[in-house]
C-alpha atoms as a PDB file:
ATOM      1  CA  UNK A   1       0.000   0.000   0.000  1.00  0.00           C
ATOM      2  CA  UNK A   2       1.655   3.250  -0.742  1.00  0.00           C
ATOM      3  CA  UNK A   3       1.368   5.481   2.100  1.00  0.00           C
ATOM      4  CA  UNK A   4       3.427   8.649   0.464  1.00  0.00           C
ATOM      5  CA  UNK A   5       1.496  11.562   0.581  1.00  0.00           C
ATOM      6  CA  UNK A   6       0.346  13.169  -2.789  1.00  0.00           C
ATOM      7  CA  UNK A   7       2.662  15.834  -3.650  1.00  0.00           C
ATOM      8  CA  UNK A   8      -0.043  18.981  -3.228  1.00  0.00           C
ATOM      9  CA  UNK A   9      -0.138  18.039   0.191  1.00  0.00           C
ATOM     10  CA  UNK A  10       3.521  18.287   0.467  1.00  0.00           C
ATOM     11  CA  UNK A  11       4.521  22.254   2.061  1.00  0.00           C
ATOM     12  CA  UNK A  12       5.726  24.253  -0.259  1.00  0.00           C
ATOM     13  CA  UNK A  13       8.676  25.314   1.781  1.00  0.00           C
ATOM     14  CA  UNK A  14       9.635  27.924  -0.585  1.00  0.00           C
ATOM     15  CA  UNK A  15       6.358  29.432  -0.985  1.00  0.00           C
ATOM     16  CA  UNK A  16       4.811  28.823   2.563  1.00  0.00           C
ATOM     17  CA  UNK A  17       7.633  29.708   4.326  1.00  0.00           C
ATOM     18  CA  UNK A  18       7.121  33.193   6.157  1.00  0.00           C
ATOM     19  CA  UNK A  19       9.488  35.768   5.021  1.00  0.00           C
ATOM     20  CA  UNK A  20      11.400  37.905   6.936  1.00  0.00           C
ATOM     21  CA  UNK A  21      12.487  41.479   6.513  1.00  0.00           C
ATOM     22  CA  UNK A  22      15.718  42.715   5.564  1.00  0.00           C
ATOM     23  CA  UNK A  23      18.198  42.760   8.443  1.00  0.00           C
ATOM     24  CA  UNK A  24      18.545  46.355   8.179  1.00  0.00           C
ATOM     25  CA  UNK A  25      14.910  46.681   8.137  1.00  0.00           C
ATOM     26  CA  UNK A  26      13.884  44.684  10.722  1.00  0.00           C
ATOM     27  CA  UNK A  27      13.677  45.785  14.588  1.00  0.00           C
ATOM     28  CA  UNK A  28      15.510  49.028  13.338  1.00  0.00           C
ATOM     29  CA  UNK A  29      15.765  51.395  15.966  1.00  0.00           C
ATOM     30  CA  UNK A  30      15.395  55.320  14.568  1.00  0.00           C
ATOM     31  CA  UNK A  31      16.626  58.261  16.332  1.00  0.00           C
ATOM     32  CA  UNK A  32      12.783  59.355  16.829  1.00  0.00           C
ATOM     33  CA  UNK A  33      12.139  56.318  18.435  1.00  0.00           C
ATOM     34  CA  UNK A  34      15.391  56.903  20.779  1.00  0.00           C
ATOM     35  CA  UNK A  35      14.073  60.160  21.578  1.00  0.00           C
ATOM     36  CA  UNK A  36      10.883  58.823  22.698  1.00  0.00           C
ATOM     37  CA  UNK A  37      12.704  55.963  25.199  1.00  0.00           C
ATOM     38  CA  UNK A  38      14.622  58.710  26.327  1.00  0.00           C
ATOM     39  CA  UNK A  39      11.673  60.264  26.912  1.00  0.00           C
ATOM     40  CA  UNK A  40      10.185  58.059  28.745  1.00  0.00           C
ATOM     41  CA  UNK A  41      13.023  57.210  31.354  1.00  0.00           C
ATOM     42  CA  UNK A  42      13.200  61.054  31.843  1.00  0.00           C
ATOM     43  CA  UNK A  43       9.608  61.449  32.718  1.00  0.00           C
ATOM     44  CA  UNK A  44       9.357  58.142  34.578  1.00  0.00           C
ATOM     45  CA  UNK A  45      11.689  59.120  37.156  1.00  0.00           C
ATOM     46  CA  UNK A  46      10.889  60.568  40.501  1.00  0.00           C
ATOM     47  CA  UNK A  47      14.050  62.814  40.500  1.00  0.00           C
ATOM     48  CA  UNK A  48      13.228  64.129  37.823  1.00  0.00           C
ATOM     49  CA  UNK A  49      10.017  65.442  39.182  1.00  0.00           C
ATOM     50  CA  UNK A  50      11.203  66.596  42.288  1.00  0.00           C
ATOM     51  CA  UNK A  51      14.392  68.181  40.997  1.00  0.00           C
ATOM     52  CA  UNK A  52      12.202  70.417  38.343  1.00  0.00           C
ATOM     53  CA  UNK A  53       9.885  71.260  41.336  1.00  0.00           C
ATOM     54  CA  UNK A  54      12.836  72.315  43.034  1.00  0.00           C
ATOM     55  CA  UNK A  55      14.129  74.611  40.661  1.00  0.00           C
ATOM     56  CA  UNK A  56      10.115  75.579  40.098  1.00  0.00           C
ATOM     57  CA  UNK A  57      10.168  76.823  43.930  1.00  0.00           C
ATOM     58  CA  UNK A  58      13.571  78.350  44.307  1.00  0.00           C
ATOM     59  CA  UNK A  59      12.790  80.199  41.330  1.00  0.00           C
ATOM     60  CA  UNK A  60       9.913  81.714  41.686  1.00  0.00           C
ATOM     61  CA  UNK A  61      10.668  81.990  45.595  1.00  0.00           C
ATOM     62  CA  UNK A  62      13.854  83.937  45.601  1.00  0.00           C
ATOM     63  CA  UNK A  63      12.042  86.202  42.505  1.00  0.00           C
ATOM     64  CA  UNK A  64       9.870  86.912  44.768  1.00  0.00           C
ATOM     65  CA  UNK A  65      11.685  87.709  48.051  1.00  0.00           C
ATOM     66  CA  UNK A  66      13.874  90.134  45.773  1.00  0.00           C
ATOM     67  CA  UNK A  67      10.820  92.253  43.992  1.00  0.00           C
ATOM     68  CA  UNK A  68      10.012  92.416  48.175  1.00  0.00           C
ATOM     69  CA  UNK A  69      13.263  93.287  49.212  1.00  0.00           C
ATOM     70  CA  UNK A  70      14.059  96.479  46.166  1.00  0.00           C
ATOM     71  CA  UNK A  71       9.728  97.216  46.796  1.00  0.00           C
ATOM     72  CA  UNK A  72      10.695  97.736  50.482  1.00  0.00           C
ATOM     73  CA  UNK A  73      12.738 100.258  49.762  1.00  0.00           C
ATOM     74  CA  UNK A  74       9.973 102.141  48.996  1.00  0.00           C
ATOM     75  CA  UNK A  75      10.999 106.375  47.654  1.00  0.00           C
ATOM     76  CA  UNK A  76      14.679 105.653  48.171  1.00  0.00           C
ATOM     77  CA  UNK A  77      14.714 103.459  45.237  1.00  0.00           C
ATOM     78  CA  UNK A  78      15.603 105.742  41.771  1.00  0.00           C
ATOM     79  CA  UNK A  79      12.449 105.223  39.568  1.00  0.00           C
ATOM     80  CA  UNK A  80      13.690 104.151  36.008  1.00  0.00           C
ATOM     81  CA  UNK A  81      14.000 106.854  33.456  1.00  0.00           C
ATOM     82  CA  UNK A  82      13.995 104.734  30.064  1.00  0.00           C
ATOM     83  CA  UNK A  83      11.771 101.687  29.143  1.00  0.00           C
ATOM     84  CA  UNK A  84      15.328  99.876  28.572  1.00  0.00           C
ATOM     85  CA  UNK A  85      16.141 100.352  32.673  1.00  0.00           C
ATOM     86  CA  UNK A  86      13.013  99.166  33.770  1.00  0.00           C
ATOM     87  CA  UNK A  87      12.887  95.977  31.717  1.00  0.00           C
ATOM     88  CA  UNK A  88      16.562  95.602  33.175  1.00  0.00           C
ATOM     89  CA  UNK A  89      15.655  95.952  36.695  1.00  0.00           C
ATOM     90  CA  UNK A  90      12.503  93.611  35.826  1.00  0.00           C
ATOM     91  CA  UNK A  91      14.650  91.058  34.220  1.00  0.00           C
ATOM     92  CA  UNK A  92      17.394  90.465  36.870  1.00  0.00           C
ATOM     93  CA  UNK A  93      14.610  90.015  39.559  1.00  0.00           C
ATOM     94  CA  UNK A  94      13.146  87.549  37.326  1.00  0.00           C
ATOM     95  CA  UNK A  95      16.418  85.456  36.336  1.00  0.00           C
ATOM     96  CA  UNK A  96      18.274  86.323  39.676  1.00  0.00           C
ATOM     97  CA  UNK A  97      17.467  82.773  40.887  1.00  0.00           C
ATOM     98  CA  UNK A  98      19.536  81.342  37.895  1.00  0.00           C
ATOM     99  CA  UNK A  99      22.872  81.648  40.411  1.00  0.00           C
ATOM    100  CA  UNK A 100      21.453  78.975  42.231  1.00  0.00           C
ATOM    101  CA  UNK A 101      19.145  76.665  39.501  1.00  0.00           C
ATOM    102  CA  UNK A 102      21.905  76.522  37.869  1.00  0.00           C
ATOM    103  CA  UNK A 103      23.028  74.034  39.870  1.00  0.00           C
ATOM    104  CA  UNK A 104      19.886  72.422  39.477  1.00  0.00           C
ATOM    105  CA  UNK A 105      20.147  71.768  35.599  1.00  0.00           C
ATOM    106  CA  UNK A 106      23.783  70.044  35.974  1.00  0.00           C
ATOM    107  CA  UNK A 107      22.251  68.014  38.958  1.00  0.00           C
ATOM    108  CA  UNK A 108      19.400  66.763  36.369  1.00  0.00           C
ATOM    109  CA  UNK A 109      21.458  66.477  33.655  1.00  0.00           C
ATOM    110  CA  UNK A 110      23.904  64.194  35.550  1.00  0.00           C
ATOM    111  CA  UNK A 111      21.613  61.941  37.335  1.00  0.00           C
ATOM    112  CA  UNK A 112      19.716  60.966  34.147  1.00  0.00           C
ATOM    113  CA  UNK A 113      22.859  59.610  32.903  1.00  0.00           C
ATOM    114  CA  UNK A 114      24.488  57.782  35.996  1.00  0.00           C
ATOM    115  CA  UNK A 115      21.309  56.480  37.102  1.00  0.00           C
ATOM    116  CA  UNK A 116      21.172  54.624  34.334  1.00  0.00           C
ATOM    117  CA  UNK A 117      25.075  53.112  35.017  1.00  0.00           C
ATOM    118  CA  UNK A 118      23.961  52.748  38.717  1.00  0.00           C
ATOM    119  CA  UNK A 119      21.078  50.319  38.089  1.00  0.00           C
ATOM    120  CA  UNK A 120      22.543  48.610  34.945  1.00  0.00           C
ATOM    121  CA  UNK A 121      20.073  50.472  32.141  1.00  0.00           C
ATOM    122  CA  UNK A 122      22.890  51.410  30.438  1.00  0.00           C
ATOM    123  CA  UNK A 123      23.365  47.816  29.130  1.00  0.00           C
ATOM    124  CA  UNK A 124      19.728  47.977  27.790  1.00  0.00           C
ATOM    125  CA  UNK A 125      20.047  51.417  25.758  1.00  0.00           C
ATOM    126  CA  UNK A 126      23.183  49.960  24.219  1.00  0.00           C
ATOM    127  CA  UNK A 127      22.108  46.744  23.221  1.00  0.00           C
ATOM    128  CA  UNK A 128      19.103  49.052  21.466  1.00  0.00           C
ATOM    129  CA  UNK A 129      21.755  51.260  20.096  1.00  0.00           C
ATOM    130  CA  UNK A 130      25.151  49.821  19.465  1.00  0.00           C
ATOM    131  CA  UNK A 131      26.497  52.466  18.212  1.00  0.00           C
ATOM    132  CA  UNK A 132      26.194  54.515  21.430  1.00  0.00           C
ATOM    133  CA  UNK A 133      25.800  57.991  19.814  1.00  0.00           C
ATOM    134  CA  UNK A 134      22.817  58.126  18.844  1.00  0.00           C
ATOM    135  CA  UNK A 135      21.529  57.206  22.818  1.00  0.00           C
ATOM    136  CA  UNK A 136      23.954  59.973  24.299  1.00  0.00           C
ATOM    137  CA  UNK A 137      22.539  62.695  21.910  1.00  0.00           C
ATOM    138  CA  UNK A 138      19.217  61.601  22.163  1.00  0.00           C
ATOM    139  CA  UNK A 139      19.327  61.754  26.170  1.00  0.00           C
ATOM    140  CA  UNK A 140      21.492  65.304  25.868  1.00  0.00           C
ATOM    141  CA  UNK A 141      18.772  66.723  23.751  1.00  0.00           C
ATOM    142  CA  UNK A 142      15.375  65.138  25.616  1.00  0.00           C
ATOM    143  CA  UNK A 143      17.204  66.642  28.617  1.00  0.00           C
ATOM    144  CA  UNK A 144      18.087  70.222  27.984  1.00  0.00           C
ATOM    145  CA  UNK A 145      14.963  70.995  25.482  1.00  0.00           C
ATOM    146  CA  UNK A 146      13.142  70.181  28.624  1.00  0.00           C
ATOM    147  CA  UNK A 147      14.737  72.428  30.992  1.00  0.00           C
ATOM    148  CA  UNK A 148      14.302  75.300  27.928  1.00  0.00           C
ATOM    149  CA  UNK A 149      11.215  74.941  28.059  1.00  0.00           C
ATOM    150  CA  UNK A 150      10.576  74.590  31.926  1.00  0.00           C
ATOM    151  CA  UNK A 151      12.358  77.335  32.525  1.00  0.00           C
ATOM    152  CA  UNK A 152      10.330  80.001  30.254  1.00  0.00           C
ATOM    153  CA  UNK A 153       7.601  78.863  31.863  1.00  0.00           C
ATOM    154  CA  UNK A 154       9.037  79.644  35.344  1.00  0.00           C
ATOM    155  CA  UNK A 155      10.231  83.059  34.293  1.00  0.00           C
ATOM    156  CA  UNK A 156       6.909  83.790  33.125  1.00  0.00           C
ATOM    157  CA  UNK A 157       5.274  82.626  36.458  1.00  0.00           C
ATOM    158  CA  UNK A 158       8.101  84.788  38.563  1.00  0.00           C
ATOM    159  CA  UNK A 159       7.483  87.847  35.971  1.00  0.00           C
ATOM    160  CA  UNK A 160       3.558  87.233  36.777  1.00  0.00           C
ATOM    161  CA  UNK A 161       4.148  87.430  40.153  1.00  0.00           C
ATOM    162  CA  UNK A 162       6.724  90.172  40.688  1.00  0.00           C
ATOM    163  CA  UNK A 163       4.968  92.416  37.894  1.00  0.00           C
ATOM    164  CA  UNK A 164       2.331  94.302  40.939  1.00  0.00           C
ATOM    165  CA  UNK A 165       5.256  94.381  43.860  1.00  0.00           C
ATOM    166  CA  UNK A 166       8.116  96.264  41.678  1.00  0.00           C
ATOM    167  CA  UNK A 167       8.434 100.034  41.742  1.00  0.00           C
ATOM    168  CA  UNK A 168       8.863 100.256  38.130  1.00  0.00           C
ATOM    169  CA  UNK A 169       6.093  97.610  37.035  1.00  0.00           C
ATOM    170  CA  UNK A 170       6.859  94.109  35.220  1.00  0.00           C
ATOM    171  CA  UNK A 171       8.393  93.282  31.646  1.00  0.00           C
ATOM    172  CA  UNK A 172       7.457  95.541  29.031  1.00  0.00           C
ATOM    173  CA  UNK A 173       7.778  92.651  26.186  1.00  0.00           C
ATOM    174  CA  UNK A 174       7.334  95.526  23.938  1.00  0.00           C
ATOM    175  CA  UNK A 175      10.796  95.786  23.723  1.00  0.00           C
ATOM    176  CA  UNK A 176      11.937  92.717  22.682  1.00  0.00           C
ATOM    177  CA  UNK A 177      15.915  93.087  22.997  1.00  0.00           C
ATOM    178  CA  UNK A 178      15.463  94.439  26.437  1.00  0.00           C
ATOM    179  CA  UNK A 179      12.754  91.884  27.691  1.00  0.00           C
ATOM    180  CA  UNK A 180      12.059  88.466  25.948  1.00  0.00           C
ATOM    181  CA  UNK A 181      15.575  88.098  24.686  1.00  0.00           C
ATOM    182  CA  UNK A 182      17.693  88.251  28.028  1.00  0.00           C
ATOM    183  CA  UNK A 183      14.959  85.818  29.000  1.00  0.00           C
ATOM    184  CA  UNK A 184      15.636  83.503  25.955  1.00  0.00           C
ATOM    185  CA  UNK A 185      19.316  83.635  26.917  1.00  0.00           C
ATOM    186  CA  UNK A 186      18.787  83.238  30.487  1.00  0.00           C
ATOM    187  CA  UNK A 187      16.623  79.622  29.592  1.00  0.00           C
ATOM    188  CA  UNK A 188      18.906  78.624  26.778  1.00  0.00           C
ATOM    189  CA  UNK A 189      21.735  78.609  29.234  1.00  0.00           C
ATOM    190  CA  UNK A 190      19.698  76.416  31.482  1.00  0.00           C
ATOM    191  CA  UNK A 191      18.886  74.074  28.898  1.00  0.00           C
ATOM    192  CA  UNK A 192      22.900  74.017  27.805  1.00  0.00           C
ATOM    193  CA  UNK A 193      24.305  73.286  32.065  1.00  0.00           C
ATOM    194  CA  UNK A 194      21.964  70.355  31.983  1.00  0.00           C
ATOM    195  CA  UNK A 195      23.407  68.982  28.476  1.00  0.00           C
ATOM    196  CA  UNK A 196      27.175  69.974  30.031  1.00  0.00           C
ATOM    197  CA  UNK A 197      25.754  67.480  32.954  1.00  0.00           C
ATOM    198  CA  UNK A 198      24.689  64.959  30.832  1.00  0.00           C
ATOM    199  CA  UNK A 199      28.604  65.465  29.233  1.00  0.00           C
ATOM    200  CA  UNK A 200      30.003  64.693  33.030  1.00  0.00           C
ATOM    201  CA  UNK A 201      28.071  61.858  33.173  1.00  0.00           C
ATOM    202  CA  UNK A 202      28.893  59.467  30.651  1.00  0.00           C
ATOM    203  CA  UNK A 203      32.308  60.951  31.157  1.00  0.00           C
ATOM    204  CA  UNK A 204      32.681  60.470  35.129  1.00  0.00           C
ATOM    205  CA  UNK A 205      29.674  57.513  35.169  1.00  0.00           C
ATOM    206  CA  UNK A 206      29.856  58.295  39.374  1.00  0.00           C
ATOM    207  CA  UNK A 207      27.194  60.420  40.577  1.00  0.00           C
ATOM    208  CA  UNK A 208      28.413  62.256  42.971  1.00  0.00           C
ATOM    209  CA  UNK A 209      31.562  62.496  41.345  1.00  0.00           C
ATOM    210  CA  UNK A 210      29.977  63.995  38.164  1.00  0.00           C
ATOM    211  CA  UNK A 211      28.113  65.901  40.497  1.00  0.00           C
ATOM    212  CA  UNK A 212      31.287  67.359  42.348  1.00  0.00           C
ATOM    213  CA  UNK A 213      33.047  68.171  38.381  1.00  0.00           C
ATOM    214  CA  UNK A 214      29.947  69.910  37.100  1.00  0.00           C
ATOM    215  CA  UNK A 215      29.516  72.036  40.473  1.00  0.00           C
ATOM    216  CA  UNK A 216      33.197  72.526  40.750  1.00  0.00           C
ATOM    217  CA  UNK A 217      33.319  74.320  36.975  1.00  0.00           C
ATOM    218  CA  UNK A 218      30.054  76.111  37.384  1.00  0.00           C
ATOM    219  CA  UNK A 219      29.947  77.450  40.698  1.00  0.00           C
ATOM    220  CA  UNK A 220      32.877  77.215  42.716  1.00  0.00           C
ATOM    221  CA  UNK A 221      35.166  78.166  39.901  1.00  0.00           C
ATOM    222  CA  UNK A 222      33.860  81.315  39.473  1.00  0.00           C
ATOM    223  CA  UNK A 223      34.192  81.806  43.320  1.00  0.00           C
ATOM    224  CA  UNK A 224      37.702  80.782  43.946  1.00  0.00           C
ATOM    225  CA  UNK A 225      38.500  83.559  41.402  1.00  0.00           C
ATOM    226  CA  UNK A 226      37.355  86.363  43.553  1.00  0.00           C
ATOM    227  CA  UNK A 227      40.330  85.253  45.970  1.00  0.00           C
ATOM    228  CA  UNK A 228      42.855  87.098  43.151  1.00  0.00           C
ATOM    229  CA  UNK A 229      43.607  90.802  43.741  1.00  0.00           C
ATOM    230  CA  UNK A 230      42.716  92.667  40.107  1.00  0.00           C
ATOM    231  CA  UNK A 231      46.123  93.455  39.426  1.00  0.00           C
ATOM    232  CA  UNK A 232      48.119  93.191  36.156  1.00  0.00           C
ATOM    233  CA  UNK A 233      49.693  90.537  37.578  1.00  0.00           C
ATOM    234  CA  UNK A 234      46.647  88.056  37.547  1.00  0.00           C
ATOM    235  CA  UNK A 235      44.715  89.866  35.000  1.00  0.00           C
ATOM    236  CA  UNK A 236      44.729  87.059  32.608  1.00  0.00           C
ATOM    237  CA  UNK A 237      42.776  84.819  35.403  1.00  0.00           C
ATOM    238  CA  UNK A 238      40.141  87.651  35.231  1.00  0.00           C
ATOM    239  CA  UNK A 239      40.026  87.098  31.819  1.00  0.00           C
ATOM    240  CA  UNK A 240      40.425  83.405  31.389  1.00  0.00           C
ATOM    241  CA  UNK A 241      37.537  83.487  33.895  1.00  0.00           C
ATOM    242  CA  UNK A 242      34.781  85.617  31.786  1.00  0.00           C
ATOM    243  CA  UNK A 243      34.712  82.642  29.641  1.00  0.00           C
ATOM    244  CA  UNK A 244      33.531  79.965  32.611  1.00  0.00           C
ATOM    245  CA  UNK A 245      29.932  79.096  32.222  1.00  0.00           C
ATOM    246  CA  UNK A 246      28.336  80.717  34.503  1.00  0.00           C
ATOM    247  CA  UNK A 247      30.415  83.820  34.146  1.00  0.00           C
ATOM    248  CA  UNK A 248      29.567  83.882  30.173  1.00  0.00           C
ATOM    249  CA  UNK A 249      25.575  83.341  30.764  1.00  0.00           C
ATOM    250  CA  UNK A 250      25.534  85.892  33.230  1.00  0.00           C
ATOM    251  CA  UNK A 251      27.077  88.447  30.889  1.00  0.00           C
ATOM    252  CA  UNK A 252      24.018  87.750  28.519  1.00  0.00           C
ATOM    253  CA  UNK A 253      21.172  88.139  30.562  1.00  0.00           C
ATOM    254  CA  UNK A 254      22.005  90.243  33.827  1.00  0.00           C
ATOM    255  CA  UNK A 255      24.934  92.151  32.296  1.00  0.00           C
ATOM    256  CA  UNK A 256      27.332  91.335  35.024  1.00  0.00           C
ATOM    257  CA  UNK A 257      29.318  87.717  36.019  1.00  0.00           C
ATOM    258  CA  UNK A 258      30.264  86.854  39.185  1.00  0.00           C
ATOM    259  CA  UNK A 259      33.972  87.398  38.537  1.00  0.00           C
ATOM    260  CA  UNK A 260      35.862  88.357  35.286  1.00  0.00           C
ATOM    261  CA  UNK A 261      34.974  90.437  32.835  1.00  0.00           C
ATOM    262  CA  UNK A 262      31.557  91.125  30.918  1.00  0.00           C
ATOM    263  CA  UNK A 263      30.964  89.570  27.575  1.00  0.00           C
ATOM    264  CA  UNK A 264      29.168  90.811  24.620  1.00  0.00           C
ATOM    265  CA  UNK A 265      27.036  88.424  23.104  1.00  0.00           C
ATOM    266  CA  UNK A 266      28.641  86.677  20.379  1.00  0.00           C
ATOM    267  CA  UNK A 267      31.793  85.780  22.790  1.00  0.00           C
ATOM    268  CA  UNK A 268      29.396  84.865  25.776  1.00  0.00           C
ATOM    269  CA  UNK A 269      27.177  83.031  23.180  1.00  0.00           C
ATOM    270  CA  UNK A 270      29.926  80.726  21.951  1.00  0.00           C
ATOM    271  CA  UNK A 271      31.346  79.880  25.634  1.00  0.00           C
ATOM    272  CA  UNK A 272      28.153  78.673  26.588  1.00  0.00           C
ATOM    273  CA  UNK A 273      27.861  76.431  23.625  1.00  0.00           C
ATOM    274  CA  UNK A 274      31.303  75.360  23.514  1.00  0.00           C
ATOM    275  CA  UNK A 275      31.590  73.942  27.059  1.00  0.00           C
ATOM    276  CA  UNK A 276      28.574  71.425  26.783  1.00  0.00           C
ATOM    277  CA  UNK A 277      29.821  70.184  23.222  1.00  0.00           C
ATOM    278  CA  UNK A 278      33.247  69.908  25.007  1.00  0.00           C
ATOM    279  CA  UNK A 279      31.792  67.594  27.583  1.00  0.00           C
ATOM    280  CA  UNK A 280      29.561  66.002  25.058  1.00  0.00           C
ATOM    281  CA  UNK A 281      32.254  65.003  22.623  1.00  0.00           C
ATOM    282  CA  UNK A 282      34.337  63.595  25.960  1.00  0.00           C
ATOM    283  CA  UNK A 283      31.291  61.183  26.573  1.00  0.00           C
ATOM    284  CA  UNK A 284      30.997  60.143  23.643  1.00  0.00           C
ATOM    285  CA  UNK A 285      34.925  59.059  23.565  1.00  0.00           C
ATOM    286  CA  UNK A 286      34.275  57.610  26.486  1.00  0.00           C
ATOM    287  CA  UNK A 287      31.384  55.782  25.764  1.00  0.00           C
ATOM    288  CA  UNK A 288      33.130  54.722  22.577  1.00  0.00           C
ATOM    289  CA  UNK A 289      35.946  53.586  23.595  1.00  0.00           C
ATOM    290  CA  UNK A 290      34.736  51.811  27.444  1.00  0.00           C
ATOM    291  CA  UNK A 291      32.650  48.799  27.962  1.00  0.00           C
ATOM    292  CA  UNK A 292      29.298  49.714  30.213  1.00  0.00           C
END
């Protein structure tokens, strides 16, 4: 008896046989789709949260107790004689809490980054992205476009909230170059500490090592300068320190650093840009070049 099966009921292995994609197609990970993951880790973390509320409070807070402190002078205070002057005086009650936020944005920055090596994520995101680059700029940008944007909305909370206490009135955002733009400048540098963070993290990949770097550069730095006499002799650490971070963002929206000299905006423009790409293009050596 012949038991052999006829041959239509024989598979057609070459037709039945499901086809896969192209390897390059298939389970290809975009640099959208790395945005969104970053994303997602960003928002799903408590720290997160609580450090933005943080900077939320200070912010607004220390606005606040400073359009008190200049309204509490009362007649003594010289009433503003150009619309340029009082959008000045507006602006650095506004932005004043940036000498301490500042901090802030590095801390965030940081964190998201050496969380990830602390709990072992980091294997994850590079198995997704092998090539490492993509993940690092994809965190540095989900990161500091956040903090842009968090931060104009702070300054326009502290500038609704000031606006009735100061002797000269609020913003006049009729005058953009005195008004919206120091506040543009004042957010964008914000947004770039956090990516210079980000930077010390994959570099460092130690929290509170980062943590002491990024602090050490952006605050203390600028400090430890004020310790040297302004003499000829050490005028070129005056100099050398206009171009810190924090000195260079101060010179574009409250006109003065903490130490050094001022800049003018294309000078203070570029430091602030070139010290996160600095520490970006160190991470990604390091990330390169390091296993996880």
């Amino acid at each position: 008896m012949n038991t052999a099966a006829p041959a239509s009921a024989l598979p057609d292995t070459e037709q039945e046989r499901p086809k896969l994609a192209p390897p390059e197609s298939r389970g290809r990970l975009s640099f959208l789709r790395l945005v969104r993951s970053e994303w997602i880790k960003f928002t799903t973390l408590r720290s997160t949260w609580w450090s933005l509320a943080l900077v939320a409070v200070v912010s607004v807070g220390l606005s606040l107790l400073q359009a008190s402190a200049i309204a509490s002078f009362g007649d003594d205070m010289p009433a503003a004689t150009t619309a340029e002057q009082a959008n000045a005086d507006a602006v650095v009650v506004i932005v004043f809490a940036t000498v301490l936020t500042q901090l802030l944005a590095v801390i965030i920055g940081t964190i998201n980054v050496t969380g990830e090596y602390s709990t072992g994520m980091i294997r994850s995101t590079i198995t997704a992205a092998p090539d490492r680059i993509r993940s690092l700029l994809a965190k540095a940008l989900v990161v500091s476009v956040t903090m842009f944007v968090f931060s104009l909305i702070v300054f326009a909370l502290a500038a609704l909230i000031t606006a009735p206490i100061l002797p000269n009135g609020g913003v006049d955002f009729s005058d953009i170059d005195s008004s919206l733009m120091p506040l543009l400048a004042a957010a964008l540098y914000l947004a770039l500490l956090s990516a210079l963070g980000v930077g010390f993290g994959y570099i460092i990949r130690n929290g509170p090592g980062a943590l002491a770097v990024g602090i050490g550069i952006v605050f203390v730095a600028p400090v430890l300068v004020l310790f040297f006499p302004m003499t000829e002799t050490f005028d070129w650490v005056h100099q050398l320190a206009s171009y810190l971070p924090s000195n260079a963002g101060q010179s574009l929206f409250m006109g003065s650093p903490m130490s050094g000299e001022a800049l003018d905006t294309a000078p203070g423009l570029i430091a602030i840009i070139a010290w996160p790409l600095a520490a970006l293009a160190g991470g990604i050596a390091v990330l390169k070049s390091r296993d996880a």
